[in-house]
PDB file of N, CA and C in Angstrom:
ATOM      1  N   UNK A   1     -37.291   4.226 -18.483  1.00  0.00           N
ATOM      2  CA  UNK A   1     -36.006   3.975 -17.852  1.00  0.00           C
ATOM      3  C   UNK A   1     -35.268   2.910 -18.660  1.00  0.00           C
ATOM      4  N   UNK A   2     -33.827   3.163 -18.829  1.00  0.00           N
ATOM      5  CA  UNK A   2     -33.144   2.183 -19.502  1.00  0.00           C
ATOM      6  C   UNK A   2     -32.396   1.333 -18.574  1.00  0.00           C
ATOM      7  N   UNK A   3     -32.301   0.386 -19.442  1.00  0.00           N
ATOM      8  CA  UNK A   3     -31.693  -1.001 -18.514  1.00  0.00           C
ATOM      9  C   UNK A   3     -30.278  -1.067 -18.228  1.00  0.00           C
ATOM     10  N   UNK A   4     -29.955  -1.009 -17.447  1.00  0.00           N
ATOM     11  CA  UNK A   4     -28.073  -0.839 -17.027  1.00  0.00           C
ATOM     12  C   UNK A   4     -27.386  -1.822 -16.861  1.00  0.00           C
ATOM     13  N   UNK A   5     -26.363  -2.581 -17.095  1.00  0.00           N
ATOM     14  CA  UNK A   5     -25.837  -4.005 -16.844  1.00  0.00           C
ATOM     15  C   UNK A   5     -25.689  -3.839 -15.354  1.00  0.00           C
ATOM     16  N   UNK A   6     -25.727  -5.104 -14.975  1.00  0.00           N
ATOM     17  CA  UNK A   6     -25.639  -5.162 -13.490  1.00  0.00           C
ATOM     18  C   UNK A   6     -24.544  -4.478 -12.844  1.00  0.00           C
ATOM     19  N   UNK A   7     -23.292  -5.328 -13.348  1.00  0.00           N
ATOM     20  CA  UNK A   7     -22.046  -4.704 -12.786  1.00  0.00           C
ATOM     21  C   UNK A   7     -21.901  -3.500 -12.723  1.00  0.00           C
ATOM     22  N   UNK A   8     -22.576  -2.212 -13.569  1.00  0.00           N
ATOM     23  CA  UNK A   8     -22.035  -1.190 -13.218  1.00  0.00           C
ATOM     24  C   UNK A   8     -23.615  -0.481 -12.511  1.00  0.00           C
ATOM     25  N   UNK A   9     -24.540  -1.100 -12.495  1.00  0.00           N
ATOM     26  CA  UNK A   9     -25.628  -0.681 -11.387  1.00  0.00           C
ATOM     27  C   UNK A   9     -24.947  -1.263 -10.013  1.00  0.00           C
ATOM     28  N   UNK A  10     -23.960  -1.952  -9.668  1.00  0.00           N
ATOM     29  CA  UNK A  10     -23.458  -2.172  -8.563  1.00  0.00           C
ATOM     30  C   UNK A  10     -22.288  -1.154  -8.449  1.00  0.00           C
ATOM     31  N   UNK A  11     -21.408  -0.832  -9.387  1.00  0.00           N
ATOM     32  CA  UNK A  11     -20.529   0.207  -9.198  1.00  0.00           C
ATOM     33  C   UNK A  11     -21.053   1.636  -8.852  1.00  0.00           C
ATOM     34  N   UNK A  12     -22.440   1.729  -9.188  1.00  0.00           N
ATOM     35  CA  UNK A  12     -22.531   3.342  -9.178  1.00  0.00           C
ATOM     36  C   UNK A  12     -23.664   2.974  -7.607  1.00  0.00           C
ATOM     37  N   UNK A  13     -24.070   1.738  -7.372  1.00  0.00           N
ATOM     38  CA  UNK A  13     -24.428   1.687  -5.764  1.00  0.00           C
ATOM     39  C   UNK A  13     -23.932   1.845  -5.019  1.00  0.00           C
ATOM     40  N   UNK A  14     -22.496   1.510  -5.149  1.00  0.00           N
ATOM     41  CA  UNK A  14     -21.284   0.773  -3.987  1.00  0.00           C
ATOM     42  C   UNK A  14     -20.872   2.387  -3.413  1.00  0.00           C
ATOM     43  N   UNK A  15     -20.424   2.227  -2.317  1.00  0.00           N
ATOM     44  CA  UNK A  15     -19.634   4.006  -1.495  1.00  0.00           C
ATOM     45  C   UNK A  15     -18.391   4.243  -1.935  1.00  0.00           C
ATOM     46  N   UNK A  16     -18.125   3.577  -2.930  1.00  0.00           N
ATOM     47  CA  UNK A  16     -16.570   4.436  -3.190  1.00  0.00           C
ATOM     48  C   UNK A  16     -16.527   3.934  -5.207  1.00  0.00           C
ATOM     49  N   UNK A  17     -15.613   4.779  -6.040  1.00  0.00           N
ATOM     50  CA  UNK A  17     -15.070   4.221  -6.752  1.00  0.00           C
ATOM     51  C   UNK A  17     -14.373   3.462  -6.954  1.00  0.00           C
ATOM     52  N   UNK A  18     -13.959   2.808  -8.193  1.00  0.00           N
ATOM     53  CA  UNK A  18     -13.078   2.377  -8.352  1.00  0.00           C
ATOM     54  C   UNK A  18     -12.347   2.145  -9.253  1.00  0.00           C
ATOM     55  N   UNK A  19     -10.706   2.196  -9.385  1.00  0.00           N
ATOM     56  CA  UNK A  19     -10.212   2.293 -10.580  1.00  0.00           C
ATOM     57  C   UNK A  19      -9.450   1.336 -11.138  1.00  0.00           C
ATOM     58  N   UNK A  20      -9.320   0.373 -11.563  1.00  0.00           N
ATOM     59  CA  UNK A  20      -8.662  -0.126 -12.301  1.00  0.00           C
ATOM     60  C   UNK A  20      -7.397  -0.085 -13.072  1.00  0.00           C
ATOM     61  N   UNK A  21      -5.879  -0.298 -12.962  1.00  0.00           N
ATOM     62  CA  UNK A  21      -4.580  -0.269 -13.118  1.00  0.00           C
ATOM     63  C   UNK A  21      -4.236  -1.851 -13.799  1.00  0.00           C
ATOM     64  N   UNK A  22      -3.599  -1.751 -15.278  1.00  0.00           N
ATOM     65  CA  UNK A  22      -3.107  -3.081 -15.637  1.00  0.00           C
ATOM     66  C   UNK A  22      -1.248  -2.739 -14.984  1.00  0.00           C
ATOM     67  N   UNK A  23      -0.670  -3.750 -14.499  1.00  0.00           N
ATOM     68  CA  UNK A  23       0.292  -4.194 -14.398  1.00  0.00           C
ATOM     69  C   UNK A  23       1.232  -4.892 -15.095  1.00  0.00           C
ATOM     70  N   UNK A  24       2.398  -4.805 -15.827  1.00  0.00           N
ATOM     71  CA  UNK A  24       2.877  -5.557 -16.258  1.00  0.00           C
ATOM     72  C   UNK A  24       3.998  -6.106 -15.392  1.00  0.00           C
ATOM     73  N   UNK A  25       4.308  -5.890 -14.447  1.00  0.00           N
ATOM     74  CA  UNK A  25       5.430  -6.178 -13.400  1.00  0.00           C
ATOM     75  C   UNK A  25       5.008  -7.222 -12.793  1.00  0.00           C
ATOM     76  N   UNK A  26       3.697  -7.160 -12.319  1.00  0.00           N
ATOM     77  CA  UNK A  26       2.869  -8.268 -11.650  1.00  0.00           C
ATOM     78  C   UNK A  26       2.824  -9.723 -12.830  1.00  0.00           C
ATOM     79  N   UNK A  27       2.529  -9.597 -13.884  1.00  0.00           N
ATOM     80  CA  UNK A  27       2.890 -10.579 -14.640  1.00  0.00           C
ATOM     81  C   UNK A  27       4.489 -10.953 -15.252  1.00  0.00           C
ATOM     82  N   UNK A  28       5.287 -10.063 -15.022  1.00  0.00           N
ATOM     83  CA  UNK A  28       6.464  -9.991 -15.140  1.00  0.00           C
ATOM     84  C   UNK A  28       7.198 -11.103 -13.760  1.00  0.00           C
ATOM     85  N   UNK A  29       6.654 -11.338 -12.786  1.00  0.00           N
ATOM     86  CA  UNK A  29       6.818 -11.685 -11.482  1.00  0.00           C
ATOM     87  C   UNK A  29       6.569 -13.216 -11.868  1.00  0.00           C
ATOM     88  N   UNK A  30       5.582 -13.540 -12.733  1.00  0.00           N
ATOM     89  CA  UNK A  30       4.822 -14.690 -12.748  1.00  0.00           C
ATOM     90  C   UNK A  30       3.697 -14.461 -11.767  1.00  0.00           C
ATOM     91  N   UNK A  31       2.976 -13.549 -11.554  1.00  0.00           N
ATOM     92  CA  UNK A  31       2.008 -13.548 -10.334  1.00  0.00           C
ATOM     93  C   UNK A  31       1.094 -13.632 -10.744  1.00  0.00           C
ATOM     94  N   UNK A  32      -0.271 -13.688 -10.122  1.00  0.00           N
ATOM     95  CA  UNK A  32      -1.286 -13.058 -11.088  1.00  0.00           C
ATOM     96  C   UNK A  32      -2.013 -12.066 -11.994  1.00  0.00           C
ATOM     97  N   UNK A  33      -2.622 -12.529 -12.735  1.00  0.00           N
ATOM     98  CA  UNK A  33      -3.009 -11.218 -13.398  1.00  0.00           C
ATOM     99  C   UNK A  33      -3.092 -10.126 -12.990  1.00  0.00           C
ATOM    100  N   UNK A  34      -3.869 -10.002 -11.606  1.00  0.00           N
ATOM    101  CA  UNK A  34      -4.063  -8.748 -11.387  1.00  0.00           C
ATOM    102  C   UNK A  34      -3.446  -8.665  -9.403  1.00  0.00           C
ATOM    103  N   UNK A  35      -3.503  -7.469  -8.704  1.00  0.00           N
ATOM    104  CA  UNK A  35      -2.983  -7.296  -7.529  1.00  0.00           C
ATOM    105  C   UNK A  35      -4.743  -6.616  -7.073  1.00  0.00           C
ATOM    106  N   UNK A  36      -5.515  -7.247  -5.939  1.00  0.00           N
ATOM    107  CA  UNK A  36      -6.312  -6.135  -5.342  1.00  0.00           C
ATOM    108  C   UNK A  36      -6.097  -5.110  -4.307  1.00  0.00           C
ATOM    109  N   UNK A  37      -6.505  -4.417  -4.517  1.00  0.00           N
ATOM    110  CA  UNK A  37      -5.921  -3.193  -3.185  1.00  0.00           C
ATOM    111  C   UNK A  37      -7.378  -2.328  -3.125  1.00  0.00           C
ATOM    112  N   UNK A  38      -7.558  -1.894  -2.174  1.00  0.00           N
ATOM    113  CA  UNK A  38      -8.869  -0.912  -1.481  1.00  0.00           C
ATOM    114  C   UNK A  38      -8.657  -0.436  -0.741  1.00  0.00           C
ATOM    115  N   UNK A  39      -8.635   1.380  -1.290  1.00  0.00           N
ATOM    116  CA  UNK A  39      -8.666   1.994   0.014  1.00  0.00           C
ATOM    117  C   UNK A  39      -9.707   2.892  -0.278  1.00  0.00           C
ATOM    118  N   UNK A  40     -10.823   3.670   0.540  1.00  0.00           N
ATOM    119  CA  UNK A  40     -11.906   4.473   0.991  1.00  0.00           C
ATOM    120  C   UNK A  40     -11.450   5.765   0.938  1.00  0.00           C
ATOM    121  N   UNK A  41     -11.455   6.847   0.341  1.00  0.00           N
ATOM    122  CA  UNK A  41     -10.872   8.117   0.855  1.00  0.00           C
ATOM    123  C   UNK A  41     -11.969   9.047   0.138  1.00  0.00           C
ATOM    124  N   UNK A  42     -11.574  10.208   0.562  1.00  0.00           N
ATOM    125  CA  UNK A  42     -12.431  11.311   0.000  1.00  0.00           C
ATOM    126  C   UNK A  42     -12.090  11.099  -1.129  1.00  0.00           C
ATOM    127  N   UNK A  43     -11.983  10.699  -2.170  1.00  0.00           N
ATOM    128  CA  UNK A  43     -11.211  11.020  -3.530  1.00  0.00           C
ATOM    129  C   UNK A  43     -12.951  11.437  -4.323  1.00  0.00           C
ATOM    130  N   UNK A  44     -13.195  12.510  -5.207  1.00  0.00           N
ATOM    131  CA  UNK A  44     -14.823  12.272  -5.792  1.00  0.00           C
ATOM    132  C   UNK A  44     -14.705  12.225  -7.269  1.00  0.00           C
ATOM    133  N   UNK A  45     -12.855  13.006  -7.589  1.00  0.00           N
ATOM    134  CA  UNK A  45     -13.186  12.941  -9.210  1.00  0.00           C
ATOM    135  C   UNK A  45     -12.089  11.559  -9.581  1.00  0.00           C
ATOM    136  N   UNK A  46     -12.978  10.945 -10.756  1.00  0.00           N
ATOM    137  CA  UNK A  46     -12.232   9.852 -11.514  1.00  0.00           C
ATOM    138  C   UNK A  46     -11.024  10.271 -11.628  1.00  0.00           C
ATOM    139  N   UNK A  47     -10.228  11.340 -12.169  1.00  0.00           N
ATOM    140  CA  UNK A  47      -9.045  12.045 -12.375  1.00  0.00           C
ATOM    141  C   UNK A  47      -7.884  11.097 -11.194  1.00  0.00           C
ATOM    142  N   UNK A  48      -8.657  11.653  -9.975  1.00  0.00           N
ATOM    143  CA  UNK A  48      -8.252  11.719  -8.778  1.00  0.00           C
ATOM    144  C   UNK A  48      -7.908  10.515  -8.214  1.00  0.00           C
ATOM    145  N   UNK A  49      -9.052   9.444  -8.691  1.00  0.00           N
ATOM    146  CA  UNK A  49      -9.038   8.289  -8.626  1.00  0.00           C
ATOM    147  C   UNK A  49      -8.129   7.339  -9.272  1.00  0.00           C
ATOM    148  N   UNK A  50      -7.722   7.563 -10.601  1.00  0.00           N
ATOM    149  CA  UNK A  50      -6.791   7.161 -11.390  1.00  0.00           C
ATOM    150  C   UNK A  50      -5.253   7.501 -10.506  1.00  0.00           C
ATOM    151  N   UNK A  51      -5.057   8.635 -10.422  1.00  0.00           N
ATOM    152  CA  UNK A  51      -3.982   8.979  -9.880  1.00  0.00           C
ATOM    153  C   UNK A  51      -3.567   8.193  -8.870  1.00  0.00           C
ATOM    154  N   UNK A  52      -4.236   8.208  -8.024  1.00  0.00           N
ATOM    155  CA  UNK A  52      -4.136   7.004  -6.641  1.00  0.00           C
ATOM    156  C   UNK A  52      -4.240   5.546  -6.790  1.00  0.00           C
ATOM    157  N   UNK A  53      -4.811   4.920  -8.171  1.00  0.00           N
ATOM    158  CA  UNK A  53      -4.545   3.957  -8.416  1.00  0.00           C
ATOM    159  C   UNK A  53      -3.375   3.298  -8.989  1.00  0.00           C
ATOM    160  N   UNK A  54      -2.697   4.384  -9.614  1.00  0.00           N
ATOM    161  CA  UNK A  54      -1.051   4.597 -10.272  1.00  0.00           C
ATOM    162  C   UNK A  54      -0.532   4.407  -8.958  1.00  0.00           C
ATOM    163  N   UNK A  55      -0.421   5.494  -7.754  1.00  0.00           N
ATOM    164  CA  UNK A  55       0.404   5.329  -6.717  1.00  0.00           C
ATOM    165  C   UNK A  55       0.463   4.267  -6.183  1.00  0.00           C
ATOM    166  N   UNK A  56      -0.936   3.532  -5.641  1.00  0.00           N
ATOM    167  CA  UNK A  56      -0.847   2.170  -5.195  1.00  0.00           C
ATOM    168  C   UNK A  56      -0.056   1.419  -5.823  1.00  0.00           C
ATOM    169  N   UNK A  57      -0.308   1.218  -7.342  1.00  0.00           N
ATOM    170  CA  UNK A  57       0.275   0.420  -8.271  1.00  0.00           C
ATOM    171  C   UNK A  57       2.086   0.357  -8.251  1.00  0.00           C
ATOM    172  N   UNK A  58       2.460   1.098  -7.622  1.00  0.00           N
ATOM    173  CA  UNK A  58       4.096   1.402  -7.698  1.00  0.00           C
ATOM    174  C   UNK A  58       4.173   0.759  -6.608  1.00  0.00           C
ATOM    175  N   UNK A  59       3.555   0.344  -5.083  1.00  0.00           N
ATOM    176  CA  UNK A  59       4.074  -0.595  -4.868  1.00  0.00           C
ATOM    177  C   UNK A  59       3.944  -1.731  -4.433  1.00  0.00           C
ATOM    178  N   UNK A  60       1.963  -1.673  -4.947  1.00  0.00           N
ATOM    179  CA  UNK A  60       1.223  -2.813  -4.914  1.00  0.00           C
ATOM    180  C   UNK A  60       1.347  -3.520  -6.092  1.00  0.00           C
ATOM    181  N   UNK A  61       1.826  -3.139  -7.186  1.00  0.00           N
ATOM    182  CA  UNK A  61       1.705  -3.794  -8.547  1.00  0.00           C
ATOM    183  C   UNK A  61       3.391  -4.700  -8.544  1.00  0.00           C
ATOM    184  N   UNK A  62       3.894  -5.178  -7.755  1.00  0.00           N
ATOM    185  CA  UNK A  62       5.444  -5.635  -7.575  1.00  0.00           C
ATOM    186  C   UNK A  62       4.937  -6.783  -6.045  1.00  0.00           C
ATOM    187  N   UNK A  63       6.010  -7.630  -6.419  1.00  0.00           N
ATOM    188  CA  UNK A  63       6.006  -8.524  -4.929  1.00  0.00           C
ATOM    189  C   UNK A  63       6.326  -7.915  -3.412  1.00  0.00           C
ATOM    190  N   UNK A  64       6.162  -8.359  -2.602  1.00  0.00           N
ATOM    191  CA  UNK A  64       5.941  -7.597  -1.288  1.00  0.00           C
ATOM    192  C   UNK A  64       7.270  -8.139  -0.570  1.00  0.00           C
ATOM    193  N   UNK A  65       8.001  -7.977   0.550  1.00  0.00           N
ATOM    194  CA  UNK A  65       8.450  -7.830   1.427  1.00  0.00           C
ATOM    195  C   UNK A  65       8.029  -7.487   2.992  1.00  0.00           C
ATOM    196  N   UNK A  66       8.173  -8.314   4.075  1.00  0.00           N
ATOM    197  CA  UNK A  66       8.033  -7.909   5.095  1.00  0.00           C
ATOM    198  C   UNK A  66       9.224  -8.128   6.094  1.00  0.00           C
ATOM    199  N   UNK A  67       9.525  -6.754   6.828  1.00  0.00           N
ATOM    200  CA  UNK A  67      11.176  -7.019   7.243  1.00  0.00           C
ATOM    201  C   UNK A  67      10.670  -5.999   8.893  1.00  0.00           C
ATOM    202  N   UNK A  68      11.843  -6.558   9.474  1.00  0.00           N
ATOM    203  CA  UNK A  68      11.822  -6.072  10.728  1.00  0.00           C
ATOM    204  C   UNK A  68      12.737  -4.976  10.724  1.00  0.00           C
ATOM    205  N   UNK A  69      12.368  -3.742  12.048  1.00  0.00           N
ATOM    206  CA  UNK A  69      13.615  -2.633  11.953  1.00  0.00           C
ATOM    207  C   UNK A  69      13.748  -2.364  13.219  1.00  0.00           C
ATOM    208  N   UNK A  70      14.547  -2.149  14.379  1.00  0.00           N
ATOM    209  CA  UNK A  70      14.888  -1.422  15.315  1.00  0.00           C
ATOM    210  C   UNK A  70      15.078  -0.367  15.284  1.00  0.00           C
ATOM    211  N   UNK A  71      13.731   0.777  15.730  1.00  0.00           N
ATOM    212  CA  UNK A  71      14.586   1.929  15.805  1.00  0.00           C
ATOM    213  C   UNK A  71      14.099   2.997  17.086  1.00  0.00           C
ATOM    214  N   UNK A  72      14.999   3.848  17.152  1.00  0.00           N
ATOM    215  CA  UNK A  72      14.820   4.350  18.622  1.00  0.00           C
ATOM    216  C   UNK A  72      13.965   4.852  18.955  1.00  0.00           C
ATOM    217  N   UNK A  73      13.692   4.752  20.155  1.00  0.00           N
ATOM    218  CA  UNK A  73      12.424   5.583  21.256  1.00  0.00           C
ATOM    219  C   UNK A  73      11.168   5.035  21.288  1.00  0.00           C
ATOM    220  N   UNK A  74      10.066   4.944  21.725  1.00  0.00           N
ATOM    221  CA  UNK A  74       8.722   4.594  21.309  1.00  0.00           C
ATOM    222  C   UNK A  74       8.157   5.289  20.356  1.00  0.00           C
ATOM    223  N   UNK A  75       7.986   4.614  19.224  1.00  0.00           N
ATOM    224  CA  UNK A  75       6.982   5.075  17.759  1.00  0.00           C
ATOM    225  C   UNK A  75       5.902   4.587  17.275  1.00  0.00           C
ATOM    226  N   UNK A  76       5.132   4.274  18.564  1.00  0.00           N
ATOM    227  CA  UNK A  76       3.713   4.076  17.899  1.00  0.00           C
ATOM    228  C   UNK A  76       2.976   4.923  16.861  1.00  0.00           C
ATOM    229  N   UNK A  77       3.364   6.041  17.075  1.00  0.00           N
ATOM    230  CA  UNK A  77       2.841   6.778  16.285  1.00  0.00           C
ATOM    231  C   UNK A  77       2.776   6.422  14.733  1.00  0.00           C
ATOM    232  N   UNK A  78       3.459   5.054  14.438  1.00  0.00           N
ATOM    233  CA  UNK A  78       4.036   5.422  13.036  1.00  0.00           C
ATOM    234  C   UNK A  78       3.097   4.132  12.945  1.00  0.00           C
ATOM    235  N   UNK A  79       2.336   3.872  13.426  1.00  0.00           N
ATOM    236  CA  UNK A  79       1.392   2.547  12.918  1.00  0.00           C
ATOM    237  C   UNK A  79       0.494   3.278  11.949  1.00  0.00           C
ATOM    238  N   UNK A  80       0.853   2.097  10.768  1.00  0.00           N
ATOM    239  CA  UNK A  80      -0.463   2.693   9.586  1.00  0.00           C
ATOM    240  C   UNK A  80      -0.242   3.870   8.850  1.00  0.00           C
ATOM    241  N   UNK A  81       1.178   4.254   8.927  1.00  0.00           N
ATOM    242  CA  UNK A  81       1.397   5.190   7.903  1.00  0.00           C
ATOM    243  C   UNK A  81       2.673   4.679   7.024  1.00  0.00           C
ATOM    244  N   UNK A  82       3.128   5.578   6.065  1.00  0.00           N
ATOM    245  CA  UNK A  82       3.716   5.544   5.007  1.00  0.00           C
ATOM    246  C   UNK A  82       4.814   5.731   5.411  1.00  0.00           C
ATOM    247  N   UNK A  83       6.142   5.810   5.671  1.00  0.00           N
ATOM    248  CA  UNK A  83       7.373   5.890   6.013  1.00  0.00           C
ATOM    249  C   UNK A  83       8.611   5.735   4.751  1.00  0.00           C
ATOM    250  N   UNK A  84       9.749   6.340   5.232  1.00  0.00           N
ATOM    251  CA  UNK A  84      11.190   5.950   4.260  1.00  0.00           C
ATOM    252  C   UNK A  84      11.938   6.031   5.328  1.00  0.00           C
ATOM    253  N   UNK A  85      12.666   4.446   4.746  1.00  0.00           N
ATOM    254  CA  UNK A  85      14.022   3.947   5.511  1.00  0.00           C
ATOM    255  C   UNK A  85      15.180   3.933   5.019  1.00  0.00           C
ATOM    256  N   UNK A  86      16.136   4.292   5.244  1.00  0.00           N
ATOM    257  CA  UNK A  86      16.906   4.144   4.724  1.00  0.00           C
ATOM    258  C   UNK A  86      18.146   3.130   5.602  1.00  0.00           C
ATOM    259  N   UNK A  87      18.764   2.348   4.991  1.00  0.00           N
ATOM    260  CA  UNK A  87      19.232   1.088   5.472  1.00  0.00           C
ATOM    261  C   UNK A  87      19.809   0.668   4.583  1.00  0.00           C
ATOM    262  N   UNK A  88      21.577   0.030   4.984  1.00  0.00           N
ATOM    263  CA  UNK A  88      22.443  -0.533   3.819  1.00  0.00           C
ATOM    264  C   UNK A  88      22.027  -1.971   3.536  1.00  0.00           C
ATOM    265  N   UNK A  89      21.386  -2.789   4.595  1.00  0.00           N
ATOM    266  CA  UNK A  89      21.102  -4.149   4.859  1.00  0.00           C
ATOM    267  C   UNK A  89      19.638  -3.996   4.042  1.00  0.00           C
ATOM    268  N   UNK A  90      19.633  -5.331   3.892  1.00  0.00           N
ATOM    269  CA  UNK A  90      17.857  -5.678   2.989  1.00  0.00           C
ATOM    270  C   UNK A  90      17.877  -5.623   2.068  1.00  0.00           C
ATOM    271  N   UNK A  91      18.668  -4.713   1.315  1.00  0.00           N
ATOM    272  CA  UNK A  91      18.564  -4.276  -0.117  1.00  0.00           C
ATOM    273  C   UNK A  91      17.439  -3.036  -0.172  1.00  0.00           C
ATOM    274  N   UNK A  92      17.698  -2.258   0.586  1.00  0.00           N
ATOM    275  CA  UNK A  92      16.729  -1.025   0.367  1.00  0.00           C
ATOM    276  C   UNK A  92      17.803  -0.197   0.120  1.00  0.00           C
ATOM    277  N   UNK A  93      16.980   0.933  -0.568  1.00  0.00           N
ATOM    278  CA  UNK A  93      17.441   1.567  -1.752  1.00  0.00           C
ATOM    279  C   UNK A  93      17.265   3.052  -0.702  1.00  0.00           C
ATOM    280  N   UNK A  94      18.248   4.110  -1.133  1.00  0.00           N
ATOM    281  CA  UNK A  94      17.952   5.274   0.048  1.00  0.00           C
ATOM    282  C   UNK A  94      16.274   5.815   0.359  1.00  0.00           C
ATOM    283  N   UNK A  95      16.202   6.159   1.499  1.00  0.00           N
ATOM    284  CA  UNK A  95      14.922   6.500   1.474  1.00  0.00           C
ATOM    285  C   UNK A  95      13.794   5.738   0.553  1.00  0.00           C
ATOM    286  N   UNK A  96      13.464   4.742   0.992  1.00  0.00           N
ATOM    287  CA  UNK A  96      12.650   3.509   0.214  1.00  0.00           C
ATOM    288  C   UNK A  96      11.713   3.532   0.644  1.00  0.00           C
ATOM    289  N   UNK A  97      10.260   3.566   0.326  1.00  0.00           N
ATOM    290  CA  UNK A  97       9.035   4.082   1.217  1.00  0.00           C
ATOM    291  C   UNK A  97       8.372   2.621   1.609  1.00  0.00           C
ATOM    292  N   UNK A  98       8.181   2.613   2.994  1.00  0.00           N
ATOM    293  CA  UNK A  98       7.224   1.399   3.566  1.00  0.00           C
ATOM    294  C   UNK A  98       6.298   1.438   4.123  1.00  0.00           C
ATOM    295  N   UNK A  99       5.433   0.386   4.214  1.00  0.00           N
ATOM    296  CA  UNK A  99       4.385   0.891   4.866  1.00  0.00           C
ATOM    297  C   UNK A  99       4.345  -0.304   6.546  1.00  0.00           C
ATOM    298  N   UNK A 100       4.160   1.054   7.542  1.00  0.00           N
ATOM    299  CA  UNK A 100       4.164   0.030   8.925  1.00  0.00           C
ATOM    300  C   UNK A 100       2.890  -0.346   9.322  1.00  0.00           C
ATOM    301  N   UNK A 101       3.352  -2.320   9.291  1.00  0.00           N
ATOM    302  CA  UNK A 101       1.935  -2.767   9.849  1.00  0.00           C
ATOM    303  C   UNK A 101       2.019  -3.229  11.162  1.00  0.00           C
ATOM    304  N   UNK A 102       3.431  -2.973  11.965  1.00  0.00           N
ATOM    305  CA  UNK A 102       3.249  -3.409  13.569  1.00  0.00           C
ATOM    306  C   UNK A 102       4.364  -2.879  13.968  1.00  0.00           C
ATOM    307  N   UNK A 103       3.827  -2.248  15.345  1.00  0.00           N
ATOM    308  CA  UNK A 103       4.798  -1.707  16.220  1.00  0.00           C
ATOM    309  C   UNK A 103       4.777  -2.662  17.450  1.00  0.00           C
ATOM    310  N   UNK A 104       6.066  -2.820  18.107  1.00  0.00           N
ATOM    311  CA  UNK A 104       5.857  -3.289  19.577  1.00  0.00           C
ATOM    312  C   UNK A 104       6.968  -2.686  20.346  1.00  0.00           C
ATOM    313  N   UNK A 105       6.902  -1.710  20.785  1.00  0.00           N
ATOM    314  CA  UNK A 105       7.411  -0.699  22.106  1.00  0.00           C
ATOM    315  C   UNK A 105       8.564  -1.814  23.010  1.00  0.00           C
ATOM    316  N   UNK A 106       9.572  -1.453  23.221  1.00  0.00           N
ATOM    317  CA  UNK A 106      10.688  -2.503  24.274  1.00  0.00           C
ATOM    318  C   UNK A 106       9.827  -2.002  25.643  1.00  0.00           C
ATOM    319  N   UNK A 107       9.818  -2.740  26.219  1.00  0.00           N
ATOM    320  CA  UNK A 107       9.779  -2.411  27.820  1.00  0.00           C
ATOM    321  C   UNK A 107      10.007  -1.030  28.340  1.00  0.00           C
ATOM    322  N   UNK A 108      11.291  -0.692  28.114  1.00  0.00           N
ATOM    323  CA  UNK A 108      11.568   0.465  28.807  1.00  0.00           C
ATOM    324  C   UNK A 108      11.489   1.670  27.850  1.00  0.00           C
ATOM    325  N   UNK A 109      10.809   1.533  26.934  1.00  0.00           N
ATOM    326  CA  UNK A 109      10.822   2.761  25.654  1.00  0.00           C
ATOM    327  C   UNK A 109      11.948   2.819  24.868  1.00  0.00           C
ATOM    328  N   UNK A 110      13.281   2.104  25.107  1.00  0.00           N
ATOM    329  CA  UNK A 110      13.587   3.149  24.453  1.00  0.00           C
ATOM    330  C   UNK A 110      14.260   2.497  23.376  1.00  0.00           C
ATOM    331  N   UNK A 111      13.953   1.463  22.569  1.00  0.00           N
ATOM    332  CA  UNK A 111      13.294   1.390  21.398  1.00  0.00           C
ATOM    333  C   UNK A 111      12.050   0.673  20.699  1.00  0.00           C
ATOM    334  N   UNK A 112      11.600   0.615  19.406  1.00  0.00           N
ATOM    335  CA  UNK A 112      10.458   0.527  19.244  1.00  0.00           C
ATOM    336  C   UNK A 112      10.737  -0.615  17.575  1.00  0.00           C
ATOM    337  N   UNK A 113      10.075  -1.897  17.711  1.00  0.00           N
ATOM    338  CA  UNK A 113      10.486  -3.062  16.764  1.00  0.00           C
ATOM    339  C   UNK A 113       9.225  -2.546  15.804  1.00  0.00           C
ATOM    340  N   UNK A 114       9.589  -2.081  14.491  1.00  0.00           N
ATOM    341  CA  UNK A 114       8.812  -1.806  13.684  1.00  0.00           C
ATOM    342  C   UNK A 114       7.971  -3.069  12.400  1.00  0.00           C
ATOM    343  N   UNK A 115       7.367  -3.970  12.052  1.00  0.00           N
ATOM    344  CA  UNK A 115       7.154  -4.154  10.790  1.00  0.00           C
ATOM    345  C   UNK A 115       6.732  -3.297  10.014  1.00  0.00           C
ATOM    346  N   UNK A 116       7.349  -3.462   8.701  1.00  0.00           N
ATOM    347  CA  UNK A 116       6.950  -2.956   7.784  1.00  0.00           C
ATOM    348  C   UNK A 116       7.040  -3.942   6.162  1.00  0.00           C
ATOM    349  N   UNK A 117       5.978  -3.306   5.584  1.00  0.00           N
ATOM    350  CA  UNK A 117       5.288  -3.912   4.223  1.00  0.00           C
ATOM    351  C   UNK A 117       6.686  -2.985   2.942  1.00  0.00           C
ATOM    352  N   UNK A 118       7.133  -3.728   1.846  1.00  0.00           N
ATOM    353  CA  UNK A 118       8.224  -2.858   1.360  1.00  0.00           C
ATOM    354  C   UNK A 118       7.984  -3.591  -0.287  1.00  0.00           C
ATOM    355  N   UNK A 119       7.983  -2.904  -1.469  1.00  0.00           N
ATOM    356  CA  UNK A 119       8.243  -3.829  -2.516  1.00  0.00           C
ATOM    357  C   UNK A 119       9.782  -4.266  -2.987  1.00  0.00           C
ATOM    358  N   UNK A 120       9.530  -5.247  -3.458  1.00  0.00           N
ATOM    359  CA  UNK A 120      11.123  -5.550  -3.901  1.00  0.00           C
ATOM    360  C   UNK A 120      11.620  -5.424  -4.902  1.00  0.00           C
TER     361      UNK A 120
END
């Protein structure tokens, strides 16, 4: 048996891949070198993996934004998914994709105070 460096006898232990994305926007920002992000999914081929590390990177690899939205009816439903807003205020751009990390329902339903995560 041959001897494997640690780090990647821990990568091929660990339950998920992982891929690696350089940024230059993120240092463009003055930020740090690098942005971490993890997400778990079925993904099994590297291909696949890369790809989704690009997507993250578009709008994890840029500074963040967190902004409030009013919008109608109760939308819990929209906790934890991917969304586009479109809005003249904020500086969002048509259909600008965000991601919602809190809903809180008005009293009477009938509207619903969204946060959402947005790059700038």
């Amino acid at each position: 048996m041959s001897a494997v460096d640690a780090g990647f006898a821990e990568y091929l232990k660990s339950r998920a891949l992982f891929a690696d994305r350089p940024s230059a926007n993120v240092t463009g920002w003055g930020l740090r070198d690098t942005t971490e992000s993890e997400i778990l999914s079925p993904i099994a081929l590297a291909a696949d993996a890369q790809t989704e590390a690009d997507r993250q990177l578009q709008v994890l690899g840029k500074p963040l934004a967190i902004d409030i939205h009013v919008v109608p009816g109760r939308r819990v439903d929209l906790f934890g998914r991917c969304i586009t807003v479109s809005a003249g205020r904020l500086g969002y751009q048509a259909g600008q994709p965000v991601f919602v990390i809190g809903v809180e329902p008005a009293d009477d339903g009938a509207t619903t105070r969204l946060t959402v995560v947005r790059a700038l």
